[in-house]
Protein backbone atom coordinates (compact mmCIF):
# COMPACT_ATOMS: atom_id res chain seq x y z
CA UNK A 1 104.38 53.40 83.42
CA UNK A 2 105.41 56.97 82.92
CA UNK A 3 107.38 57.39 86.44
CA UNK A 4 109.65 53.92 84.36
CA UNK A 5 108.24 51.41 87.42
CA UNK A 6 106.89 49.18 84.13
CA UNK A 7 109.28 46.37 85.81
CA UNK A 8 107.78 42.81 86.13
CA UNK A 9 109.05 42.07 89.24
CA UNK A 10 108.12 45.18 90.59
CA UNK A 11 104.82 44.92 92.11
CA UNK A 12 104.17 40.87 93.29
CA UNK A 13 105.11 41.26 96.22
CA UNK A 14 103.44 44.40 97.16
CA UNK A 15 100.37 42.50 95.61
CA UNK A 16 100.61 40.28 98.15
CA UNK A 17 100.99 42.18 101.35
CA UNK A 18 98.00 44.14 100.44
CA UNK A 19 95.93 41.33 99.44
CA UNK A 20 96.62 39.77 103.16
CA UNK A 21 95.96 43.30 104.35
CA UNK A 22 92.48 42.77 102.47
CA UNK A 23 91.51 39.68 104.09
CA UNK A 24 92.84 36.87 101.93
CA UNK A 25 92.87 33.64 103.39
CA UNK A 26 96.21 32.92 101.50
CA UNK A 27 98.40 34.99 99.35
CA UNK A 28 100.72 32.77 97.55
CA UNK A 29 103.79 34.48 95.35
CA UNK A 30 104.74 32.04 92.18
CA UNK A 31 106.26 32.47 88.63
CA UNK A 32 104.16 31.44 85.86
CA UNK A 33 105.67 28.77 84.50
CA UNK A 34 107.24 30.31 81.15
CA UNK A 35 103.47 31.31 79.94
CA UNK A 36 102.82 35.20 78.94
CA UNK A 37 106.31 37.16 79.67
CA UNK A 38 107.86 34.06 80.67
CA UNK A 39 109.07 33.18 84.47
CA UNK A 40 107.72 36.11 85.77
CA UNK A 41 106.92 36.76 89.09
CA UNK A 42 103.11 36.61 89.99
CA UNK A 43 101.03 36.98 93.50
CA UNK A 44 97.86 35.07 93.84
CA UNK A 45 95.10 35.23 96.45
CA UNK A 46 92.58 32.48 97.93
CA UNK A 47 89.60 33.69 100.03
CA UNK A 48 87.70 31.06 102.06
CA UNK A 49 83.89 31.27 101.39
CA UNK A 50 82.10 29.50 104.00
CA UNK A 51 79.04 31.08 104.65
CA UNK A 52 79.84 32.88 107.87
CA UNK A 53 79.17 36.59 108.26
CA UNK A 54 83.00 37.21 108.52
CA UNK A 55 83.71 35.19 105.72
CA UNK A 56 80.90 37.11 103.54
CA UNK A 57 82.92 40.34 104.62
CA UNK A 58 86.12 39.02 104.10
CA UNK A 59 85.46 38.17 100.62
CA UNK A 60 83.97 41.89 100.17
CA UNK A 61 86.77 43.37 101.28
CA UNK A 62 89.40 40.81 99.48
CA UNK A 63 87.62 41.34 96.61
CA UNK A 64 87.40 45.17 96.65
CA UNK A 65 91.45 45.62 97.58
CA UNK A 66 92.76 43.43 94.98
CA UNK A 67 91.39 45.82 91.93
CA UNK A 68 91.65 49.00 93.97
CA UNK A 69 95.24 48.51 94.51
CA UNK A 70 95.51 48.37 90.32
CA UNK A 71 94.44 51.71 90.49
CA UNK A 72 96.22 52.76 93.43
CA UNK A 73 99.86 51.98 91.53
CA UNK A 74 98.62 53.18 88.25
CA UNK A 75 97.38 56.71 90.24
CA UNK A 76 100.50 56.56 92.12
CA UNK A 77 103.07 55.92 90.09
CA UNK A 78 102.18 56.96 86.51
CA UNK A 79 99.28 59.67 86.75
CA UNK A 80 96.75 58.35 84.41
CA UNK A 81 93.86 60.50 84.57
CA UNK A 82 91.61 57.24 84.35
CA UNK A 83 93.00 55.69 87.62
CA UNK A 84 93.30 59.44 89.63
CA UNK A 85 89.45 59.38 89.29
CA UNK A 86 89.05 55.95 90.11
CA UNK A 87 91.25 56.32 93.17
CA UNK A 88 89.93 59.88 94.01
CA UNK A 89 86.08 58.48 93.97
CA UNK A 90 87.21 55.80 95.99
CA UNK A 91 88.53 58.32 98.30
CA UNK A 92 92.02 56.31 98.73
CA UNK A 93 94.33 58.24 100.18
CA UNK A 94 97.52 58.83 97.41
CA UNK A 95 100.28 61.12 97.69
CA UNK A 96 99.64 62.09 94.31
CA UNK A 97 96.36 63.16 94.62
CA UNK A 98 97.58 65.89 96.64
């Protein structure tokens, strides 16, 4: 990233306070097993699907915070014009877009 926050380790768990802020039913931190970078830290997320109304908005909300938080650290952090738009028409409030 261009603010030098590219660091693996970085951002798990982050990933995973936000994704239990979203609704996940479980948000499990793990390394991945030597696969891809190799022993790097990862955060997962399970949402239970059972039907209920809460569950059905659970799973809408899980599923909506997961990829808006991608474009809440790439906004944040690094400034790509891409993610400011993303984050700016999904009116999240950054303090980089002013």
């Amino acid at each position: 990233m261009r603010d030098g926050s590219d660091v693996v380790s970085a951002w798990p768990m982050p990933n995973a306070l936000l994704d239990c802020a979203g609704a996940a039913t479980r948000a499990p931190l793990h390394q991945s097993g030597g696969v891809g970078i190799g022993c790097s830290e990862l955060a997962g997320m399970v949402i239970v699907c059972d039907g209920r109304t809460k569950a059905v908005l659970r799973v809408a909300r899980a599923l909506w915070n997961d990829p808006a938080s991608g474009a809440m650290r790439h906004a944040d952090a690094a400034g790509y014009k891409l993610a400011v738009d993303c984050a700016r028409a999904d009116n999240q409030n950054l303090r980089s877009l002013g």
